[in-house]
C-alpha atoms as a PDB file:
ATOM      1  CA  UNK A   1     -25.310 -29.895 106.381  1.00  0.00           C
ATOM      2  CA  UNK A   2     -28.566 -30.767 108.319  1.00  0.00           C
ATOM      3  CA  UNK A   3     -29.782 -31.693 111.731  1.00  0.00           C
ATOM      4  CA  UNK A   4     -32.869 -33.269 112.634  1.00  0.00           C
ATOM      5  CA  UNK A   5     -35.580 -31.450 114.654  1.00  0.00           C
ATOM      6  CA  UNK A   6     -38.684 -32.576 116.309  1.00  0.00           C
ATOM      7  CA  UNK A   7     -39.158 -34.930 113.181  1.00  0.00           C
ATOM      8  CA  UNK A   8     -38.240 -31.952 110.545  1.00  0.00           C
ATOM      9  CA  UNK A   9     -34.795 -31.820 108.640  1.00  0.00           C
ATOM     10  CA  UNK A  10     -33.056 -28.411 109.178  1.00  0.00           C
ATOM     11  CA  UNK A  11     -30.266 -26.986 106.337  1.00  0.00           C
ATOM     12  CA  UNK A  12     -27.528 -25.338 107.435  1.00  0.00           C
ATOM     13  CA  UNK A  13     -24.178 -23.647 106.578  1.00  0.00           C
ATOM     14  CA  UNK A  14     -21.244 -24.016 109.486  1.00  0.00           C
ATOM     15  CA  UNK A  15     -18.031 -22.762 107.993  1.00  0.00           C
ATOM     16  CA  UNK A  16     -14.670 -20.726 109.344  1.00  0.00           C
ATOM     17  CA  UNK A  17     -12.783 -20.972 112.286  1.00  0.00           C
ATOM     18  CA  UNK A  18     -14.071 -23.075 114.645  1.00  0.00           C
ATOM     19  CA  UNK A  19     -10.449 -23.351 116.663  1.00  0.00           C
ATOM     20  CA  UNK A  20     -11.725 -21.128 120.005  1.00  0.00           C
ATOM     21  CA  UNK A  21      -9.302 -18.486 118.570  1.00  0.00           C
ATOM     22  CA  UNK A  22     -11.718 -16.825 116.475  1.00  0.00           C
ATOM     23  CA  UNK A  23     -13.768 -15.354 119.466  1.00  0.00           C
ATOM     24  CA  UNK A  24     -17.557 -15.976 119.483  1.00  0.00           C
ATOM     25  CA  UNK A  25     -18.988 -17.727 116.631  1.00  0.00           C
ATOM     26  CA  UNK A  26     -21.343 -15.391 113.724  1.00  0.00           C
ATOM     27  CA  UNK A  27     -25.291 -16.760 112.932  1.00  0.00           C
ATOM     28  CA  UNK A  28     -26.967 -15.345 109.923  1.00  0.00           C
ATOM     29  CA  UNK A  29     -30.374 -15.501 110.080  1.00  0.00           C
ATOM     30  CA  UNK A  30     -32.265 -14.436 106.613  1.00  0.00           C
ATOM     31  CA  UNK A  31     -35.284 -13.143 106.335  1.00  0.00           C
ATOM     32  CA  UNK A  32     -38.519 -14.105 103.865  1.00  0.00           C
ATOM     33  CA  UNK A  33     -38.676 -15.335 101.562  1.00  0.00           C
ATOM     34  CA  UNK A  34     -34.762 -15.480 101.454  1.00  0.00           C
ATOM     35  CA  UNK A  35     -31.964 -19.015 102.061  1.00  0.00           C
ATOM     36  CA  UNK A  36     -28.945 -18.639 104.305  1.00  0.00           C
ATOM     37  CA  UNK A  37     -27.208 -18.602 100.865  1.00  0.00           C
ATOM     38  CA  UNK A  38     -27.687 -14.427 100.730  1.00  0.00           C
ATOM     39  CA  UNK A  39     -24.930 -14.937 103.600  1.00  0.00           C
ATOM     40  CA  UNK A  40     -22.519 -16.792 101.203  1.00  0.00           C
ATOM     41  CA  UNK A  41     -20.286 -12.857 100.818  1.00  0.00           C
ATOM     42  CA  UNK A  42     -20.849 -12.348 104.565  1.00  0.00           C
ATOM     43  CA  UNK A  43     -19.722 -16.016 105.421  1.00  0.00           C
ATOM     44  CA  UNK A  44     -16.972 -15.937 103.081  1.00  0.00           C
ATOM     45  CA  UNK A  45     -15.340 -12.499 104.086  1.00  0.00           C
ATOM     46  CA  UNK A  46     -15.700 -13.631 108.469  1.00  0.00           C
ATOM     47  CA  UNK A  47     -14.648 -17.386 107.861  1.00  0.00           C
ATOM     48  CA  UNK A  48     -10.945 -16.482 107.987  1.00  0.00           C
ATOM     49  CA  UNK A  49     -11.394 -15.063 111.612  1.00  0.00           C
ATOM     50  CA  UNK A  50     -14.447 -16.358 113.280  1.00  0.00           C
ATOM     51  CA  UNK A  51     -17.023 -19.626 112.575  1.00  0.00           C
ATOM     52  CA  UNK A  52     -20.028 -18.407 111.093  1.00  0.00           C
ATOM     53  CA  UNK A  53     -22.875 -20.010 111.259  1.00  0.00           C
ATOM     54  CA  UNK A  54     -26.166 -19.498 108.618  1.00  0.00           C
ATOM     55  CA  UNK A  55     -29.288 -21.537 108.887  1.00  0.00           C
ATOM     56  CA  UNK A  56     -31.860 -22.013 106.514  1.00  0.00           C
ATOM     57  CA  UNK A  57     -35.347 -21.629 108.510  1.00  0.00           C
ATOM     58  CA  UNK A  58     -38.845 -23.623 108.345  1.00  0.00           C
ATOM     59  CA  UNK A  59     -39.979 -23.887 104.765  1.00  0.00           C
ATOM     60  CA  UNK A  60     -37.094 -22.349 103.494  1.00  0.00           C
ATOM     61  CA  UNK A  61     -33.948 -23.252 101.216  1.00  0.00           C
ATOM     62  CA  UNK A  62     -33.422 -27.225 101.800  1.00  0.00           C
ATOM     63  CA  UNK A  63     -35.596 -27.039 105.532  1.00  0.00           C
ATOM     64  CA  UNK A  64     -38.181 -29.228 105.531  1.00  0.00           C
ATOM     65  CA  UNK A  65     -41.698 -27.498 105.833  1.00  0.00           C
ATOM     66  CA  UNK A  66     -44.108 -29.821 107.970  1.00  0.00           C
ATOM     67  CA  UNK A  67     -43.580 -32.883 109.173  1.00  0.00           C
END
């Protein structure tokens, strides 16, 4: 998926249980020069119970890098 921010488009993974029964939600946050796909065992293994949430930053993965 990807949102729009101040003019840049932002990647990001949003999987799992999103029902309000899962308690509060997981956000994976890599670090350089890494994607939010290092997450994909993490996000895999806590999508059955929770809504995880990974984002690819600035300049990273499918983020855009300037505007």
């Amino acid at each position: 998926m990807r949102i729009p921010l101040d003019g840049l488009q932002f990647a990001y993974t949003d999987e799992g249980r999103a029902d309000g029964h899962g308690g509060s939600p997981i956000d994976f946050v890599h670090g350089f020069p890494l994607t939010r796909h290092c997450w994909q065992p993490q996000i895999d293994a806590f999508g059955p119970v929770c809504r995880t949430i990974a984002p690819d930053l600035r300049g990273f993965g499918d983020s855009d890098s300037s505007s």
